[in-house]
N, C-alpha and C. Protein backbone atom coordinates (compact mmCIF):
# COMPACT_ATOMS: atom_id res chain seq x y z
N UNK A 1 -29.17 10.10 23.04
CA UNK A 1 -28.46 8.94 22.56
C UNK A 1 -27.23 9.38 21.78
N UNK A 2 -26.61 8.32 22.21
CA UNK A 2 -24.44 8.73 21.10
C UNK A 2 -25.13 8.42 19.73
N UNK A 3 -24.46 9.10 18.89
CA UNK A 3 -24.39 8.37 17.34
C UNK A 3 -23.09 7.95 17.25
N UNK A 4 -23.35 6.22 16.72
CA UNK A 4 -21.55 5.94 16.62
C UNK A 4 -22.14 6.11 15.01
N UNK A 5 -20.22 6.42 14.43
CA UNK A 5 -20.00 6.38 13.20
C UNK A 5 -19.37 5.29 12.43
N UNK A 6 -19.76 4.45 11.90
CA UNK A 6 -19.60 3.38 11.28
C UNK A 6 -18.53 3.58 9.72
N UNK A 7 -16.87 2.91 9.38
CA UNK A 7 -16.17 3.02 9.13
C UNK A 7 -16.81 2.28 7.92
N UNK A 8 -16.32 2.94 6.60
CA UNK A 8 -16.78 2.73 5.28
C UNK A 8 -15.98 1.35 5.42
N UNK A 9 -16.34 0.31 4.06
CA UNK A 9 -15.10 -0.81 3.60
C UNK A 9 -14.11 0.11 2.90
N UNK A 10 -14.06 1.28 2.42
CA UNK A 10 -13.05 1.60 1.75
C UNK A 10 -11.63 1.78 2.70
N UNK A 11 -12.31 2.14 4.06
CA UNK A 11 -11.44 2.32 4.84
C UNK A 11 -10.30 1.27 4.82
N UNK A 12 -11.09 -0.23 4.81
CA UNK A 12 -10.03 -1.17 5.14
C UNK A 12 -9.33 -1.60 3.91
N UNK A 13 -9.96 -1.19 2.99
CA UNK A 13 -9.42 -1.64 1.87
C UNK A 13 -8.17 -0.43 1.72
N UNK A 14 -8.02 0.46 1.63
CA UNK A 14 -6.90 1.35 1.97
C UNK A 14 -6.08 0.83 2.77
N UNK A 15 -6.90 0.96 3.54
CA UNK A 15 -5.51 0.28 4.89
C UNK A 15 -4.88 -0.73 4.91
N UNK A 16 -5.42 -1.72 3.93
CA UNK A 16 -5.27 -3.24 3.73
C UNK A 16 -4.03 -3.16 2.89
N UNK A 17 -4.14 -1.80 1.18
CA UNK A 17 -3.71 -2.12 0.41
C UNK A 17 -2.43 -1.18 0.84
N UNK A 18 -2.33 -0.38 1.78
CA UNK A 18 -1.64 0.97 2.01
C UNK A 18 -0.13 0.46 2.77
N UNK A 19 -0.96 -0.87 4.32
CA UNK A 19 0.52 -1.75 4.58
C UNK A 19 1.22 -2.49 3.87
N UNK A 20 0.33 -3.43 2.70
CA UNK A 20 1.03 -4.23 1.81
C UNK A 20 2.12 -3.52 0.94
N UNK A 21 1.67 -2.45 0.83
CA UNK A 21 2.35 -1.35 -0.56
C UNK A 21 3.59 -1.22 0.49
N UNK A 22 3.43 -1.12 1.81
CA UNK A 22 5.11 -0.26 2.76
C UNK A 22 5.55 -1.57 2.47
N UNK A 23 5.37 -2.80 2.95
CA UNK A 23 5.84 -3.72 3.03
C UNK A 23 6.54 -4.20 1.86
N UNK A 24 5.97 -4.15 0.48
CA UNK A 24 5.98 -4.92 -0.82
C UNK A 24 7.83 -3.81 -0.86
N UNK A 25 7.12 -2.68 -0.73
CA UNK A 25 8.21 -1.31 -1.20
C UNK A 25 9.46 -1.63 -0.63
N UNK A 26 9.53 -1.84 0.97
CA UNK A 26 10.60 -1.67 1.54
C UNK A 26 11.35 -3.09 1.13
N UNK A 27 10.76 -4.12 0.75
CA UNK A 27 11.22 -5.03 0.17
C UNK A 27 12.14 -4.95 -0.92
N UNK A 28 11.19 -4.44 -1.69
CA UNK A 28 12.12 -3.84 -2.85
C UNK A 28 13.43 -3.13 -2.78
N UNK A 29 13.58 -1.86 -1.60
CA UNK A 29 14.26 -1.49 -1.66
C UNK A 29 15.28 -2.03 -0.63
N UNK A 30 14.92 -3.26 -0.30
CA UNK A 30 16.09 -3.85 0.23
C UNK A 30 16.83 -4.68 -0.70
N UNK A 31 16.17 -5.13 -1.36
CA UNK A 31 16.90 -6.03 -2.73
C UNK A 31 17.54 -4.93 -3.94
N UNK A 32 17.78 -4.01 -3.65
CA UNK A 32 18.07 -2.70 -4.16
C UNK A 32 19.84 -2.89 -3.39
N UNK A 33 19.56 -3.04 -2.88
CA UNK A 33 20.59 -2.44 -1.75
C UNK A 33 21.24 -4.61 -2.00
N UNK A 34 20.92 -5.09 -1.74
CA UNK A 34 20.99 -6.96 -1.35
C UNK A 34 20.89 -7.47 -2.22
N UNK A 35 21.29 -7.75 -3.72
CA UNK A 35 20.63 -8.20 -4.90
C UNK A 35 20.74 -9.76 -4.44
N UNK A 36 19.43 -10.50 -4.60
CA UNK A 36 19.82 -11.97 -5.14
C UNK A 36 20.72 -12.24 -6.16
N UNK A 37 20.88 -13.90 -6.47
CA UNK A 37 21.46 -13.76 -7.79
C UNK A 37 20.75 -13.98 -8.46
N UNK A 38 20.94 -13.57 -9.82
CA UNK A 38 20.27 -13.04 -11.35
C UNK A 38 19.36 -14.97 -11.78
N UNK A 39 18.62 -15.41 -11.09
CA UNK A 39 17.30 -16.29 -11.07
C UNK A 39 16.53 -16.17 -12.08
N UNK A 40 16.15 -14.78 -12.19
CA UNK A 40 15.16 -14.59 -13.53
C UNK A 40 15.38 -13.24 -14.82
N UNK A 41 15.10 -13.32 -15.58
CA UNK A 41 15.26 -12.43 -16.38
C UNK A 41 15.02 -11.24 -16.19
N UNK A 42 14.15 -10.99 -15.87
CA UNK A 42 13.81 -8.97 -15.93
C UNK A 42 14.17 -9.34 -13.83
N UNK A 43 14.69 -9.56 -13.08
CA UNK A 43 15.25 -9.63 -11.90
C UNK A 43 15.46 -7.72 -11.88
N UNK A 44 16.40 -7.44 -12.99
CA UNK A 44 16.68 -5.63 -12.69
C UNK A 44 16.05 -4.92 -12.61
N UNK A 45 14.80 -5.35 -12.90
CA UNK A 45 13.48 -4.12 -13.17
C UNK A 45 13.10 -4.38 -11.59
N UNK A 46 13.33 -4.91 -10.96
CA UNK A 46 13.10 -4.99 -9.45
C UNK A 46 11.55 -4.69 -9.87
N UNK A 47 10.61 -5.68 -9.71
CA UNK A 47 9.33 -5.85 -9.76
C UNK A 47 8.31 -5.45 -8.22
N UNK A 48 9.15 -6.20 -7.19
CA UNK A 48 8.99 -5.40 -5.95
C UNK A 48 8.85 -4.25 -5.44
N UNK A 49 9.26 -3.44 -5.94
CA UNK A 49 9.77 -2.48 -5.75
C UNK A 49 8.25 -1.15 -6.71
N UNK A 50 8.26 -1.55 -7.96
CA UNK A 50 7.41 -0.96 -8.36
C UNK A 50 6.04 -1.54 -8.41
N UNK A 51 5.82 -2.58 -7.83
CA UNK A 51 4.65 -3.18 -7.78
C UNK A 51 3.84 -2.18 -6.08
N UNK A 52 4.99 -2.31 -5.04
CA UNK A 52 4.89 -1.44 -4.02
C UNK A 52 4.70 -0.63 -3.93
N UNK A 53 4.90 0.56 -4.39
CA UNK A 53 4.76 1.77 -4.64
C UNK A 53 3.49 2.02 -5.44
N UNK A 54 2.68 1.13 -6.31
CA UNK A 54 1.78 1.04 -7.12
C UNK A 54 0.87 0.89 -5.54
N UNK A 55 0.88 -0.37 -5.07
CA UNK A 55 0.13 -0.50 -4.19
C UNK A 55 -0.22 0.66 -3.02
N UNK A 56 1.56 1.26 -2.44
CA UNK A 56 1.10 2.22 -1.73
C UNK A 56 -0.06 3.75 -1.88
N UNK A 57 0.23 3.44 -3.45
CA UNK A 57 -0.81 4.96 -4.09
C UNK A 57 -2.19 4.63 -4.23
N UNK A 58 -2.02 3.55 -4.49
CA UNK A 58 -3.52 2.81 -4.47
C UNK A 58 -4.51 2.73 -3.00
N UNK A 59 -3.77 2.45 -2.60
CA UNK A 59 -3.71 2.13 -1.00
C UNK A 59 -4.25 3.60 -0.16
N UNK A 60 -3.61 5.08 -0.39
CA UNK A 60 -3.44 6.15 -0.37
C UNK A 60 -4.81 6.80 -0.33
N UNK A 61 -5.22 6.41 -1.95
CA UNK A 61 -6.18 7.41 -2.99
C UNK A 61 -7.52 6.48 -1.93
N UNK A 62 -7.22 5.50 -1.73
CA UNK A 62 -9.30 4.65 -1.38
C UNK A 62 -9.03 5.25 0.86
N UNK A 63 -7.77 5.28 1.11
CA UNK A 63 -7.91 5.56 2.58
C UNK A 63 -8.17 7.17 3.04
N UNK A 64 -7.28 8.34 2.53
CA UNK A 64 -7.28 9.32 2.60
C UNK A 64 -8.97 10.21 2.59
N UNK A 65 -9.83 9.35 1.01
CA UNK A 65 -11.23 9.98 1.18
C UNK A 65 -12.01 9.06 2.20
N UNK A 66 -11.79 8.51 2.75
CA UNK A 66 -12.67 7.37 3.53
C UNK A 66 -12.32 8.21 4.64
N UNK A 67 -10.61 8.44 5.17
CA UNK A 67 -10.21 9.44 6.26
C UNK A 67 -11.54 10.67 6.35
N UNK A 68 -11.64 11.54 5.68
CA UNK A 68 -12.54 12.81 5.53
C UNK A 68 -13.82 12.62 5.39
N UNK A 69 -14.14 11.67 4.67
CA UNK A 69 -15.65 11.26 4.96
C UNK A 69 -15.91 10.87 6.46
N UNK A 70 -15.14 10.43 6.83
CA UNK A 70 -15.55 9.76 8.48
C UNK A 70 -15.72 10.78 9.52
N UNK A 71 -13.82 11.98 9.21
CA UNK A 71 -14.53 12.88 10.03
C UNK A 71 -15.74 13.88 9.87
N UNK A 72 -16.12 14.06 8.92
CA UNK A 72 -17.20 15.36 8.29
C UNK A 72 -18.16 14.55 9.14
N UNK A 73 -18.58 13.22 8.93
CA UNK A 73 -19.74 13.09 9.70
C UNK A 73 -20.71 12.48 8.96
């Protein structure tokens, strides 16, 4: 008989949080480049931008060990 290997939730939760983070990021760094106009107060701290990058590491750290656990077996 095959043994299938069954994909942790961390997996998706990485993966979940890992596209949002490219997405959130590249956002950011399009309004980097595209500024709206000045709407809200802290607007310069580009919130996008570091909220993304938060997400992508986050995103990173729960997919990468879920990656190696899956292949080891």
């Amino acid at each position: 008989m095959s043994e299938t290997k069954i994909l942790s939730i961390w997996f998706f939760v990485g993966l979940m949080l890992t596209v949002l983070g490219v997405i959130i990021t590249s956002t950011g760094i399009y309004y980097i480049f595209n500024p709206e106009s000045n709407t809200a107060e802290l607007a310069h701290l580009n919130p996008s931008l570091w909220w993304g990058i938060i997400m992508l590491a986050a995103g990173l750290i729960f997919l990468i060990p879920a990656i190696r656990i899956h292949r080891k077996g």
